[in-house]
Structures are given as C-alpha cells and as structure tokens.
Protein backbone atom coordinates (compact mmCIF):
# COMPACT_ATOMS: atom_id res chain seq x y z
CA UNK A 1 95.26 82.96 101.41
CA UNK A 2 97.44 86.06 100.31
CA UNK A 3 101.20 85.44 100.05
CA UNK A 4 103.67 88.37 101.38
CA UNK A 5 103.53 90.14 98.32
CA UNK A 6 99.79 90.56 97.64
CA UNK A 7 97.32 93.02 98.45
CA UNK A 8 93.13 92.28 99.14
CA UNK A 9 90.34 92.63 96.62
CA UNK A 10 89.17 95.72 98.64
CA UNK A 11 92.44 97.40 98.49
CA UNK A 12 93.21 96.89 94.77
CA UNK A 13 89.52 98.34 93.89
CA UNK A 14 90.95 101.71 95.85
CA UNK A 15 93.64 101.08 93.82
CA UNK A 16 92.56 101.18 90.13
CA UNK A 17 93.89 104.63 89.16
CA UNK A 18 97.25 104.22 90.48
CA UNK A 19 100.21 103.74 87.92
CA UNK A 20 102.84 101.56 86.68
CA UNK A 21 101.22 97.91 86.70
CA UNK A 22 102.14 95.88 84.23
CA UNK A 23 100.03 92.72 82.78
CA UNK A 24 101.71 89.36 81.77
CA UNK A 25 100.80 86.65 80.24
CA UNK A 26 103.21 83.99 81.14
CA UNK A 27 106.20 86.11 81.84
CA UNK A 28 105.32 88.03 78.09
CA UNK A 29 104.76 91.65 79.05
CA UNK A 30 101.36 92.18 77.71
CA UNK A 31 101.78 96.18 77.20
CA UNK A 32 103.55 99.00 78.48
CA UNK A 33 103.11 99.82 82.23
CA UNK A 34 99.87 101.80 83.36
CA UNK A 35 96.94 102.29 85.71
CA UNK A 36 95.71 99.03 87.25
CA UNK A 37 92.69 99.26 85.88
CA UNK A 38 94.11 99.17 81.96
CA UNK A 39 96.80 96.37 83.49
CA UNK A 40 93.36 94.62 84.62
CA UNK A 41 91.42 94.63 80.90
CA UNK A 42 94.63 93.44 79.34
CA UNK A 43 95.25 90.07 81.50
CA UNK A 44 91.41 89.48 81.24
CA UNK A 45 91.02 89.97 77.94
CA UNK A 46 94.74 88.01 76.93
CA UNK A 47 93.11 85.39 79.56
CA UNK A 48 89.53 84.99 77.79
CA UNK A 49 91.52 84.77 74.33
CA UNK A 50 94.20 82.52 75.12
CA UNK A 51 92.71 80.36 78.02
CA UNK A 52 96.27 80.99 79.48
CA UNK A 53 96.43 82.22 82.75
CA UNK A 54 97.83 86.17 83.45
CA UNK A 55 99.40 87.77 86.34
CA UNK A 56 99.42 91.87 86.97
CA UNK A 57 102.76 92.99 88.47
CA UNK A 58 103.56 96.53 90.30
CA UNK A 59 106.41 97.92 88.70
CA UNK A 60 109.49 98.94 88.97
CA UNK A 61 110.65 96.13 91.84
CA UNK A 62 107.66 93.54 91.46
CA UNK A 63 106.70 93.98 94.94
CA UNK A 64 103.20 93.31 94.59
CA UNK A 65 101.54 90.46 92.44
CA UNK A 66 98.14 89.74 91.00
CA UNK A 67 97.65 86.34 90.55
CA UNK A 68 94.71 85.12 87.64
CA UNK A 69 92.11 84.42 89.80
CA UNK A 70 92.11 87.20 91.69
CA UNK A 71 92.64 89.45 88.34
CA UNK A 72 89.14 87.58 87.49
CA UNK A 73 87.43 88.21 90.70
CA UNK A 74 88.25 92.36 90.26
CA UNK A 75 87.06 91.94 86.87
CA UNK A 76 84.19 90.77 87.62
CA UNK A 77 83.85 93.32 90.56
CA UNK A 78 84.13 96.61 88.41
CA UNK A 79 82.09 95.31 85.55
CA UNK A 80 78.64 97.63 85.32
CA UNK A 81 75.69 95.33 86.28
C-alpha cells in the first residue's frame, strides 16, 4: 500500500531521467542529488554492500519517498535481461 507521499512502480520507471533525487542510507546522504536512475544504483548498490536498508528522497522538500523494497523492485525492473 503506498503512503501519501509515494509514487507507483510504473510512474517512477517514466521517471528515471528526472533530477534532484537523493539516495540515503539510513538518513547518511549517499551522494549528491541527481537523476533517479543514478539515486537508484547508489541505494542498491549501498544496500547489497551493507545489508542496510536505503531510501531515495525527491529533493528539495522530501515530498516524495522511495522506500527499500520498492528501490529493489525498480532495480530489478530496469536491469537488461
């Protein structure tokens, strides 16, 4: 079930070039602000290293949120087969 301030799978994959999404680990910034799709390879990849669990935020007011296992369902979505 999607809280207020989340958007659907199928929306976010329209979604991957658009700017200033920023990837956390914990509440740890994880880079500088970009395109969701870089935002995406740097939760995953902090996730698959760390075993702790990410969150992608749109920047600047937060509105939207990523949770981790929906960042792991997309990444699994725009992999190449």
């Amino acid at each position: 079930m999607l809280t207020a301030n989340q958007v659907t799978d199928g929306d976010l994959i329209g979604m991957l070039g658009s700017r200033f999404w920023l990837a956390r680990g914990g509440s740890v910034a994880l880079g500088l602000p970009g395109a969701l799709r870089k935002a995406l390879s740097q939760a995953h990849r902090f996730s698959a290293e760390s075993g702790s669990p990410t969150s992608i935020v749109k920047m600047p007011n937060e509105d939207l949120r990523i949770p981790s296992d929906q960042i792991n369902r997309l990444w699994n979505r725009i992999q190449p087969p």
